[in-house]
PDB file of N, CA and C in Angstrom:
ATOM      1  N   UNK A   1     105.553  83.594 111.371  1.00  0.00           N
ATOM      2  CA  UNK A   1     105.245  82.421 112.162  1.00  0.00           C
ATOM      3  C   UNK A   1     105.905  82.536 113.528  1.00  0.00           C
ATOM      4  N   UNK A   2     105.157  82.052 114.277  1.00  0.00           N
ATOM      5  CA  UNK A   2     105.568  82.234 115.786  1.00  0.00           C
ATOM      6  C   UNK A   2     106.541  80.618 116.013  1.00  0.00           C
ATOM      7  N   UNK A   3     106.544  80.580 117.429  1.00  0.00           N
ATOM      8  CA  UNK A   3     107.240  79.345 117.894  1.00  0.00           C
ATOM      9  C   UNK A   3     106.671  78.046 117.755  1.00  0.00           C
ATOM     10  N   UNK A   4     107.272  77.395 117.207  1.00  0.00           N
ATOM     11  CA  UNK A   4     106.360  75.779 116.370  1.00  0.00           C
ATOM     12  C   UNK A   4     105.879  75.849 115.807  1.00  0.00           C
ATOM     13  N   UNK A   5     106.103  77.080 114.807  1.00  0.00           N
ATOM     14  CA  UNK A   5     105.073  76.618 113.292  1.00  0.00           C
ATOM     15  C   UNK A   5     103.591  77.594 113.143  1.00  0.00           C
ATOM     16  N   UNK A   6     102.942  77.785 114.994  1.00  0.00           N
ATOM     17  CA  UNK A   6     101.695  78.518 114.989  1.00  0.00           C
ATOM     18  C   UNK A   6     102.266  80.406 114.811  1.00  0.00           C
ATOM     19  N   UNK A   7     101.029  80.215 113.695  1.00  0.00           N
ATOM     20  CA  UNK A   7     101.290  81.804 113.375  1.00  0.00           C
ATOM     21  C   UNK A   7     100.956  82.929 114.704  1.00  0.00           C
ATOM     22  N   UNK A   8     101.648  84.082 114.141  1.00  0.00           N
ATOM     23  CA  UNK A   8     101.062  85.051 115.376  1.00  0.00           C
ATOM     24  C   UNK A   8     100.346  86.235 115.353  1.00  0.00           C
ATOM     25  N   UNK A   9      99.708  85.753 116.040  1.00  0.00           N
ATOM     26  CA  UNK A   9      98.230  86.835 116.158  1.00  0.00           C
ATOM     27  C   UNK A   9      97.847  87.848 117.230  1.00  0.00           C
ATOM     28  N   UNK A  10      98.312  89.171 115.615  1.00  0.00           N
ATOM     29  CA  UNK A  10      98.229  90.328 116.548  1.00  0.00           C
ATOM     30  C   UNK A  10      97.456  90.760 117.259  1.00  0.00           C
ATOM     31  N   UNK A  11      96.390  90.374 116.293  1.00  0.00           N
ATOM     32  CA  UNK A  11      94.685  91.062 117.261  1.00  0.00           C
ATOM     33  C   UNK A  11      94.748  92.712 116.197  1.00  0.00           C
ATOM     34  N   UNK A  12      93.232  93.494 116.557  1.00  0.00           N
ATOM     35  CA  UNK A  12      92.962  94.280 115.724  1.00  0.00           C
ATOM     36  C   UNK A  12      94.560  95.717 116.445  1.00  0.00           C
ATOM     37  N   UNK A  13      94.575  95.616 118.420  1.00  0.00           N
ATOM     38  CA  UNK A  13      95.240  96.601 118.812  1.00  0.00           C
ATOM     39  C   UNK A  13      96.480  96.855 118.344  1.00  0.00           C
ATOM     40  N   UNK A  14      97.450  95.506 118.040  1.00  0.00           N
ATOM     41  CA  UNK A  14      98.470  95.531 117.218  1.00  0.00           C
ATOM     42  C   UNK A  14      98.445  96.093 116.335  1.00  0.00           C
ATOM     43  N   UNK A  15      97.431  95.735 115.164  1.00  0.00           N
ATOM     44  CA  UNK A  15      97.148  95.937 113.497  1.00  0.00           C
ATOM     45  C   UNK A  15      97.190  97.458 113.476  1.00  0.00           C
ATOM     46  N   UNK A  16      96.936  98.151 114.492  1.00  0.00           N
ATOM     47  CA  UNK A  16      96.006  99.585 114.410  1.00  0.00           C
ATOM     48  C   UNK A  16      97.479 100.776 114.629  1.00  0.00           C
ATOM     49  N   UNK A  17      98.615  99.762 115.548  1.00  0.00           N
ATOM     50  CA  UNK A  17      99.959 100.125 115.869  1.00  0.00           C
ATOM     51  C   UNK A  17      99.171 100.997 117.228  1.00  0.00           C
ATOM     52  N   UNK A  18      98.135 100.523 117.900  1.00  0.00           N
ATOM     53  CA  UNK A  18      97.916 101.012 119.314  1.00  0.00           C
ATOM     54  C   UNK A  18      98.046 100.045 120.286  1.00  0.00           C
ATOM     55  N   UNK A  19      98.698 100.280 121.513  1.00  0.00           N
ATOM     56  CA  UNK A  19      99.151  99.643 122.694  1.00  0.00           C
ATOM     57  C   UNK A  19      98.075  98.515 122.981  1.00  0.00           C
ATOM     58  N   UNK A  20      98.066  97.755 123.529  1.00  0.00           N
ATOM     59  CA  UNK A  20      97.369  96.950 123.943  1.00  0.00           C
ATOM     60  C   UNK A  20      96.947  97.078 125.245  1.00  0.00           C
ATOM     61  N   UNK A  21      96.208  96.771 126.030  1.00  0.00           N
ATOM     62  CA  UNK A  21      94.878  96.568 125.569  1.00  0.00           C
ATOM     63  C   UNK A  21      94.302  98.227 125.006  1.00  0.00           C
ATOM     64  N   UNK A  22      93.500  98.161 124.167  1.00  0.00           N
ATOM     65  CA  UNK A  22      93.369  99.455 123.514  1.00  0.00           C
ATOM     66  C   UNK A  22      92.396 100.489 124.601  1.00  0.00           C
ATOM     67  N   UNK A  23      92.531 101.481 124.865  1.00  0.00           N
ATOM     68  CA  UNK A  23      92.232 102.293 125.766  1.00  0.00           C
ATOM     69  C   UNK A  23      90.899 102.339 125.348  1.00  0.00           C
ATOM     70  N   UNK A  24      90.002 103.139 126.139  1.00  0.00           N
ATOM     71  CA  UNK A  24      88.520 103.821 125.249  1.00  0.00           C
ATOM     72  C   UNK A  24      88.420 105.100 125.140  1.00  0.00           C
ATOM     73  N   UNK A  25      89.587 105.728 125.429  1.00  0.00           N
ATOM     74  CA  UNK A  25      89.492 107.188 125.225  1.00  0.00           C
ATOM     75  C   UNK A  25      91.205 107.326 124.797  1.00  0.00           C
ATOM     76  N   UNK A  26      90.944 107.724 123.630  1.00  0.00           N
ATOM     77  CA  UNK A  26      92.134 107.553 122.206  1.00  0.00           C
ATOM     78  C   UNK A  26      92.732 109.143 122.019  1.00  0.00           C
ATOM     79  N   UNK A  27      93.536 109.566 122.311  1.00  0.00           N
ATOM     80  CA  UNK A  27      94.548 110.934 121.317  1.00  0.00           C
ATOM     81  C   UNK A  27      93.870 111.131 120.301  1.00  0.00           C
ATOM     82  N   UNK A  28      93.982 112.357 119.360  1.00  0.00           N
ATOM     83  CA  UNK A  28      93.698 112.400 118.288  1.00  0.00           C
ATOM     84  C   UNK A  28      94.690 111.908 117.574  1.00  0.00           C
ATOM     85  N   UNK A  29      96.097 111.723 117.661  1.00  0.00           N
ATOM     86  CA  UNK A  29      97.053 110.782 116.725  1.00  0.00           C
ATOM     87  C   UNK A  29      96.920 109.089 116.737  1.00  0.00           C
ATOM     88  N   UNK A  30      95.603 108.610 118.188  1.00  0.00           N
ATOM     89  CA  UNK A  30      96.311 107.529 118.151  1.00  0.00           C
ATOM     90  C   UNK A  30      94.183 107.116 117.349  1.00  0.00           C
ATOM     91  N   UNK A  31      93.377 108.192 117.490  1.00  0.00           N
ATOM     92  CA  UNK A  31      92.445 107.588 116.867  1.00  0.00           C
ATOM     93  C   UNK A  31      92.442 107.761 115.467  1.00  0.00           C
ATOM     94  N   UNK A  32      93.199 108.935 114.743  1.00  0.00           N
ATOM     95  CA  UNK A  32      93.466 109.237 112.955  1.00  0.00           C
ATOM     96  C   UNK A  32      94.318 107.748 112.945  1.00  0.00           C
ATOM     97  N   UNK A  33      95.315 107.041 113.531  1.00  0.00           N
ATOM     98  CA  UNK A  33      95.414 105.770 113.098  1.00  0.00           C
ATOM     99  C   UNK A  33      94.686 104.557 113.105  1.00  0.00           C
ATOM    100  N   UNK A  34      93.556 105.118 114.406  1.00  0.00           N
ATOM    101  CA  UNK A  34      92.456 103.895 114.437  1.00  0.00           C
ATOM    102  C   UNK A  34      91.717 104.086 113.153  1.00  0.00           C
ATOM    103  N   UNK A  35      91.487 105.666 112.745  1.00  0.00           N
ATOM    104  CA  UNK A  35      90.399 105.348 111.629  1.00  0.00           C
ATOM    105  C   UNK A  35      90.907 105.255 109.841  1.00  0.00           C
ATOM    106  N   UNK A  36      92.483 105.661 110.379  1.00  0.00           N
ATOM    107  CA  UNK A  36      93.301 105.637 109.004  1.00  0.00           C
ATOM    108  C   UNK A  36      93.052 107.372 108.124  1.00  0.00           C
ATOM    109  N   UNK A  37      93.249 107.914 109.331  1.00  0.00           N
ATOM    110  CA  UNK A  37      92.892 109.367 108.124  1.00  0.00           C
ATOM    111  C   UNK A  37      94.584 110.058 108.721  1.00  0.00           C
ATOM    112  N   UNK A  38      94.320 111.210 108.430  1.00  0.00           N
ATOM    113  CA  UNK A  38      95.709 111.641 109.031  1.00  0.00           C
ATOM    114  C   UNK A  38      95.265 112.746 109.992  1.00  0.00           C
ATOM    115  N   UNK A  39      95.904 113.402 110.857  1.00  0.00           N
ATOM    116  CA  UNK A  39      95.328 114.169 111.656  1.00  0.00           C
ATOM    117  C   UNK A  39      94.983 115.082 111.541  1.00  0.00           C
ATOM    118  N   UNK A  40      95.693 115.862 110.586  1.00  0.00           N
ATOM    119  CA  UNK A  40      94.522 117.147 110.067  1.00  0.00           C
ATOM    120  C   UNK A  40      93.137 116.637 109.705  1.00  0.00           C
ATOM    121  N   UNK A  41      93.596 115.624 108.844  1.00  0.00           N
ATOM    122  CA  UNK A  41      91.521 115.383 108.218  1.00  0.00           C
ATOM    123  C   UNK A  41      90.350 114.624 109.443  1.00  0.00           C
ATOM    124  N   UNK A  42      91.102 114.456 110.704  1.00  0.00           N
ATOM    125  CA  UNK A  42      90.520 113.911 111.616  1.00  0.00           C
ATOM    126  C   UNK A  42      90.220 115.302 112.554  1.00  0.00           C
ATOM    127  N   UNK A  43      91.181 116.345 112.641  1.00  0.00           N
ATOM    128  CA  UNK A  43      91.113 117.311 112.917  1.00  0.00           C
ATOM    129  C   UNK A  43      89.767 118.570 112.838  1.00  0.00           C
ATOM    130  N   UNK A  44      89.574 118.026 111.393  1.00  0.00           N
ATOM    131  CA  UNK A  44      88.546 118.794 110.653  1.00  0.00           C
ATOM    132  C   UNK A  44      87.442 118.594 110.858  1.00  0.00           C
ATOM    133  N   UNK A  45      87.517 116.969 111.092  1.00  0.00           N
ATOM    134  CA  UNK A  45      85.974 116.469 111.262  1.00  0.00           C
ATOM    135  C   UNK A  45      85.742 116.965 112.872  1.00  0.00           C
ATOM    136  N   UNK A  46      86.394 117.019 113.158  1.00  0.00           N
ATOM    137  CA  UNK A  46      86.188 117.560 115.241  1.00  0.00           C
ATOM    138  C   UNK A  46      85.886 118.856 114.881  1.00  0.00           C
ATOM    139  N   UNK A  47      86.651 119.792 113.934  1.00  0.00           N
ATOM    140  CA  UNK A  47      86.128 121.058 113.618  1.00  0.00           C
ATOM    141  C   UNK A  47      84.566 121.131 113.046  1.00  0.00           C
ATOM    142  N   UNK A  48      84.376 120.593 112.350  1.00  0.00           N
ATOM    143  CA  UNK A  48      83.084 120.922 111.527  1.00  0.00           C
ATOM    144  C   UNK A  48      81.810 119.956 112.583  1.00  0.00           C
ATOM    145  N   UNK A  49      81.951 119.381 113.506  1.00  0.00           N
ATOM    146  CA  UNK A  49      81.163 118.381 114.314  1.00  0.00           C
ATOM    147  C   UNK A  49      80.681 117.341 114.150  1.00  0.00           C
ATOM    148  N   UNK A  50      81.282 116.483 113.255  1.00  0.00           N
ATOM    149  CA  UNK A  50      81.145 115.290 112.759  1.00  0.00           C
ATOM    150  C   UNK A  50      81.827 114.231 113.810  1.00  0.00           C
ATOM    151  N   UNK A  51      82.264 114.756 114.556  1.00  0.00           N
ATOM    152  CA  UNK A  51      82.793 113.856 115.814  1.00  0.00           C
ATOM    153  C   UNK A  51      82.726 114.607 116.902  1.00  0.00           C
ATOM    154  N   UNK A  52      82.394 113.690 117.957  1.00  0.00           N
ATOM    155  CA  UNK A  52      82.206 114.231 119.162  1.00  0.00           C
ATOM    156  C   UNK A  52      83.410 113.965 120.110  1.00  0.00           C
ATOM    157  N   UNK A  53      84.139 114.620 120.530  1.00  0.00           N
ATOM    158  CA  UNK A  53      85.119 114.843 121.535  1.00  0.00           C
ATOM    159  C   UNK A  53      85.198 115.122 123.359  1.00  0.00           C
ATOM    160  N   UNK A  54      85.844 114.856 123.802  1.00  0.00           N
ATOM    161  CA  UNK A  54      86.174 114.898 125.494  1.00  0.00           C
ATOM    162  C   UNK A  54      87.453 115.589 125.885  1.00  0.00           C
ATOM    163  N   UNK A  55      87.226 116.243 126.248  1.00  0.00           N
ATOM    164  CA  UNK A  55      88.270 116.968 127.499  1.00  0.00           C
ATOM    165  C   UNK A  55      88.166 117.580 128.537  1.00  0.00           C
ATOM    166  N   UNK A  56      89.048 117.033 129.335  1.00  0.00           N
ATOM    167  CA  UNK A  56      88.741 117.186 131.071  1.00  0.00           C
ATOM    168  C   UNK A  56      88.825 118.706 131.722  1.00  0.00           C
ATOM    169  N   UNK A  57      88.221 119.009 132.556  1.00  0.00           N
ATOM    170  CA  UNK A  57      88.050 120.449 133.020  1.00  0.00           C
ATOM    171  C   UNK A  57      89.227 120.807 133.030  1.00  0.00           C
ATOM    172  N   UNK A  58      90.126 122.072 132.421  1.00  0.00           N
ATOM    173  CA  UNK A  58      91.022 122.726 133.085  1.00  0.00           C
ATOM    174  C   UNK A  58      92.332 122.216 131.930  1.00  0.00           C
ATOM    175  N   UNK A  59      92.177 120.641 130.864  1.00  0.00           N
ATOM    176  CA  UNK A  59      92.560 120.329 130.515  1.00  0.00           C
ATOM    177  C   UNK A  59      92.980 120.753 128.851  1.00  0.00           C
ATOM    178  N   UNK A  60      93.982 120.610 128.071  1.00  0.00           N
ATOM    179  CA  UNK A  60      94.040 121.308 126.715  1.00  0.00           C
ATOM    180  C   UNK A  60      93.876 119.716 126.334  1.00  0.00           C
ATOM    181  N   UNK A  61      94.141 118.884 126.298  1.00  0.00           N
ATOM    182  CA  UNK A  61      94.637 117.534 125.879  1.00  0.00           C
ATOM    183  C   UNK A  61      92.955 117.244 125.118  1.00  0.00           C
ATOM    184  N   UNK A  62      92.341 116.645 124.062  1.00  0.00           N
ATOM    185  CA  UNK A  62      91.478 116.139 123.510  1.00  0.00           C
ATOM    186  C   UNK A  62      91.581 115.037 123.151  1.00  0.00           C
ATOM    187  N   UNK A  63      90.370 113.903 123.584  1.00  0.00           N
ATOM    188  CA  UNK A  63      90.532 112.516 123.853  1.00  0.00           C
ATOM    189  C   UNK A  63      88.808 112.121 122.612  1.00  0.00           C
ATOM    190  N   UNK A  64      89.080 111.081 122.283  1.00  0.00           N
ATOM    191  CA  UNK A  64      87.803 110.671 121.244  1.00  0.00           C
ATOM    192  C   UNK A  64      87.324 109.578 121.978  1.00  0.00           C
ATOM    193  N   UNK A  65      85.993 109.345 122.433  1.00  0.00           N
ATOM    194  CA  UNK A  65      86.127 107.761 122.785  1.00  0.00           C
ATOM    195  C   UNK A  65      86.026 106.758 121.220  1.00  0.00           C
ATOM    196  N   UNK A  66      86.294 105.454 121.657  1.00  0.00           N
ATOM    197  CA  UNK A  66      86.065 104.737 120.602  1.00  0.00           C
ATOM    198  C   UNK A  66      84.914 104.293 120.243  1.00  0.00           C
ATOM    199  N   UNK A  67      84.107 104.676 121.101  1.00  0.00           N
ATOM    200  CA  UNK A  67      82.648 103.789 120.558  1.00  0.00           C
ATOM    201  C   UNK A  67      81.883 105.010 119.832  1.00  0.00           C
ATOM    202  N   UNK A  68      82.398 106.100 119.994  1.00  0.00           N
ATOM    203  CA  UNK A  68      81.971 107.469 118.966  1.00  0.00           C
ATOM    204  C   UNK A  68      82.481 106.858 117.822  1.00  0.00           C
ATOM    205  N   UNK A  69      83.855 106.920 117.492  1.00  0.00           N
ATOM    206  CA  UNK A  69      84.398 106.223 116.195  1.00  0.00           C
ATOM    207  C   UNK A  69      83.896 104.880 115.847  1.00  0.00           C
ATOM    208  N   UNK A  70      83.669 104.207 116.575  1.00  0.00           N
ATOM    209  CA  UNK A  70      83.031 102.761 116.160  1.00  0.00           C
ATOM    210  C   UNK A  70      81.200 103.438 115.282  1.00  0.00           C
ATOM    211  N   UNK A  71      80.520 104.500 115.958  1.00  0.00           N
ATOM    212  CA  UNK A  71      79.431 104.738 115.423  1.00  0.00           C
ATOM    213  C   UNK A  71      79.801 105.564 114.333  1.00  0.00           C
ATOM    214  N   UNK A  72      80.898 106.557 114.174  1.00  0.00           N
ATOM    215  CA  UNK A  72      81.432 106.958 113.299  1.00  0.00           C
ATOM    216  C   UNK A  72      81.666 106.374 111.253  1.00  0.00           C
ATOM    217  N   UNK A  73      82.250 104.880 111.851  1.00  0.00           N
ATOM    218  CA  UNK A  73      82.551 104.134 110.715  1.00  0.00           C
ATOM    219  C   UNK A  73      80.918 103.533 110.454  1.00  0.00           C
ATOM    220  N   UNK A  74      80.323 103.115 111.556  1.00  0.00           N
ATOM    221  CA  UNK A  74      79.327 102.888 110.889  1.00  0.00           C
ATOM    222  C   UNK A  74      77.961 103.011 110.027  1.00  0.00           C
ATOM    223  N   UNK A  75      77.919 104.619 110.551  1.00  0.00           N
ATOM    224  CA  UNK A  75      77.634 106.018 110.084  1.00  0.00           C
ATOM    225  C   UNK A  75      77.863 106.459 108.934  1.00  0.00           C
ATOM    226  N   UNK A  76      79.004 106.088 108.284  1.00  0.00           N
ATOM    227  CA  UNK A  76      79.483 106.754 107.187  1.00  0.00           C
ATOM    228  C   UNK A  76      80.125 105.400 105.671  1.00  0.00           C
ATOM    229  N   UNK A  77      79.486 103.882 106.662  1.00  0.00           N
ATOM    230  CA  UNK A  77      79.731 103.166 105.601  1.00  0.00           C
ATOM    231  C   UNK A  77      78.770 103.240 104.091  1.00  0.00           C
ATOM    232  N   UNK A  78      79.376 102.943 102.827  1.00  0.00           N
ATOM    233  CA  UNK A  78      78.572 103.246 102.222  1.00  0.00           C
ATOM    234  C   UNK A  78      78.710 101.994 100.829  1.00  0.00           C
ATOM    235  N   UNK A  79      77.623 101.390  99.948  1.00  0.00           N
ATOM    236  CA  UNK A  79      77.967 100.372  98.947  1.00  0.00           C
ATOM    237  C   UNK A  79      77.071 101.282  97.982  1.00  0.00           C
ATOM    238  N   UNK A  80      78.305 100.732  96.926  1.00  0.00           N
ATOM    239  CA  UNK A  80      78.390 101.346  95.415  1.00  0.00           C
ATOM    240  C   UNK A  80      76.781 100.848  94.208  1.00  0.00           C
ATOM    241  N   UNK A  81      76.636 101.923  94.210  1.00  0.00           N
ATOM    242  CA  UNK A  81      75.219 101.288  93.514  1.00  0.00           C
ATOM    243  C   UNK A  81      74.045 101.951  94.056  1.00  0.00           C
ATOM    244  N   UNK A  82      74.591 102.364  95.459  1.00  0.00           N
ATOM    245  CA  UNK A  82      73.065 102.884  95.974  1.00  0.00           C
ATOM    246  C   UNK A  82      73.230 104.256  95.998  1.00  0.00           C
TER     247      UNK A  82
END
C-alpha cells in the first residue's frame, strides 16, 4: 500500500523489472525478462529464426524490438483441447 491507504501501481514496466518508460528496442537480457525465458532459450530462438533481430551498422550489440515480441507471444499462444 502506498501513501493513504491507495495501493501502488506498478504498471506492466515495473512488473517486467524493466526501466520505465519501457524502451522499443530491448537487450536480449532485458527482452528474455520481457518474455520470461532465460537467455540462452531466447538466444536460440534468434538462432533458429523464430525472432527477428536489429543491429546497427558496425555494431556487435543486438536489440529485439517489442512489437516483434508482442507478435511473438501472439504467434505462439496456444488453448488446450485444440
Amino acid at each position: 500500500m502506498g501513501v493513504n491507504g491507495n495501493p501502488i501501481n506498478k504498471g506492466p514496466e515495473k512488473a517486467q523489472g524493466i526501466d520505465s518508460p519501457m524502451p522499443r528496442l530491448l537487450t536480449i537480457p532485458q527482452a528474455s525478462k520481457f518474455l520470461g525465458l532465460t537467455v540462452w532459450a531466447l538466444r536460440e530462438r534468434l538462432w533458429n529464426g523464430a525472432l527477428p533481430y536489429l543491429q546497427f551498422p558496425g555494431g556487435r550489440k543486438i536489440y529485439l524490438d517489442r512489437e516483434d515480441l508482442e507478435k511473438f507471444i501472439q504467434g505462439n499462444k496456444k488453448v488446450f483441447g485444440e
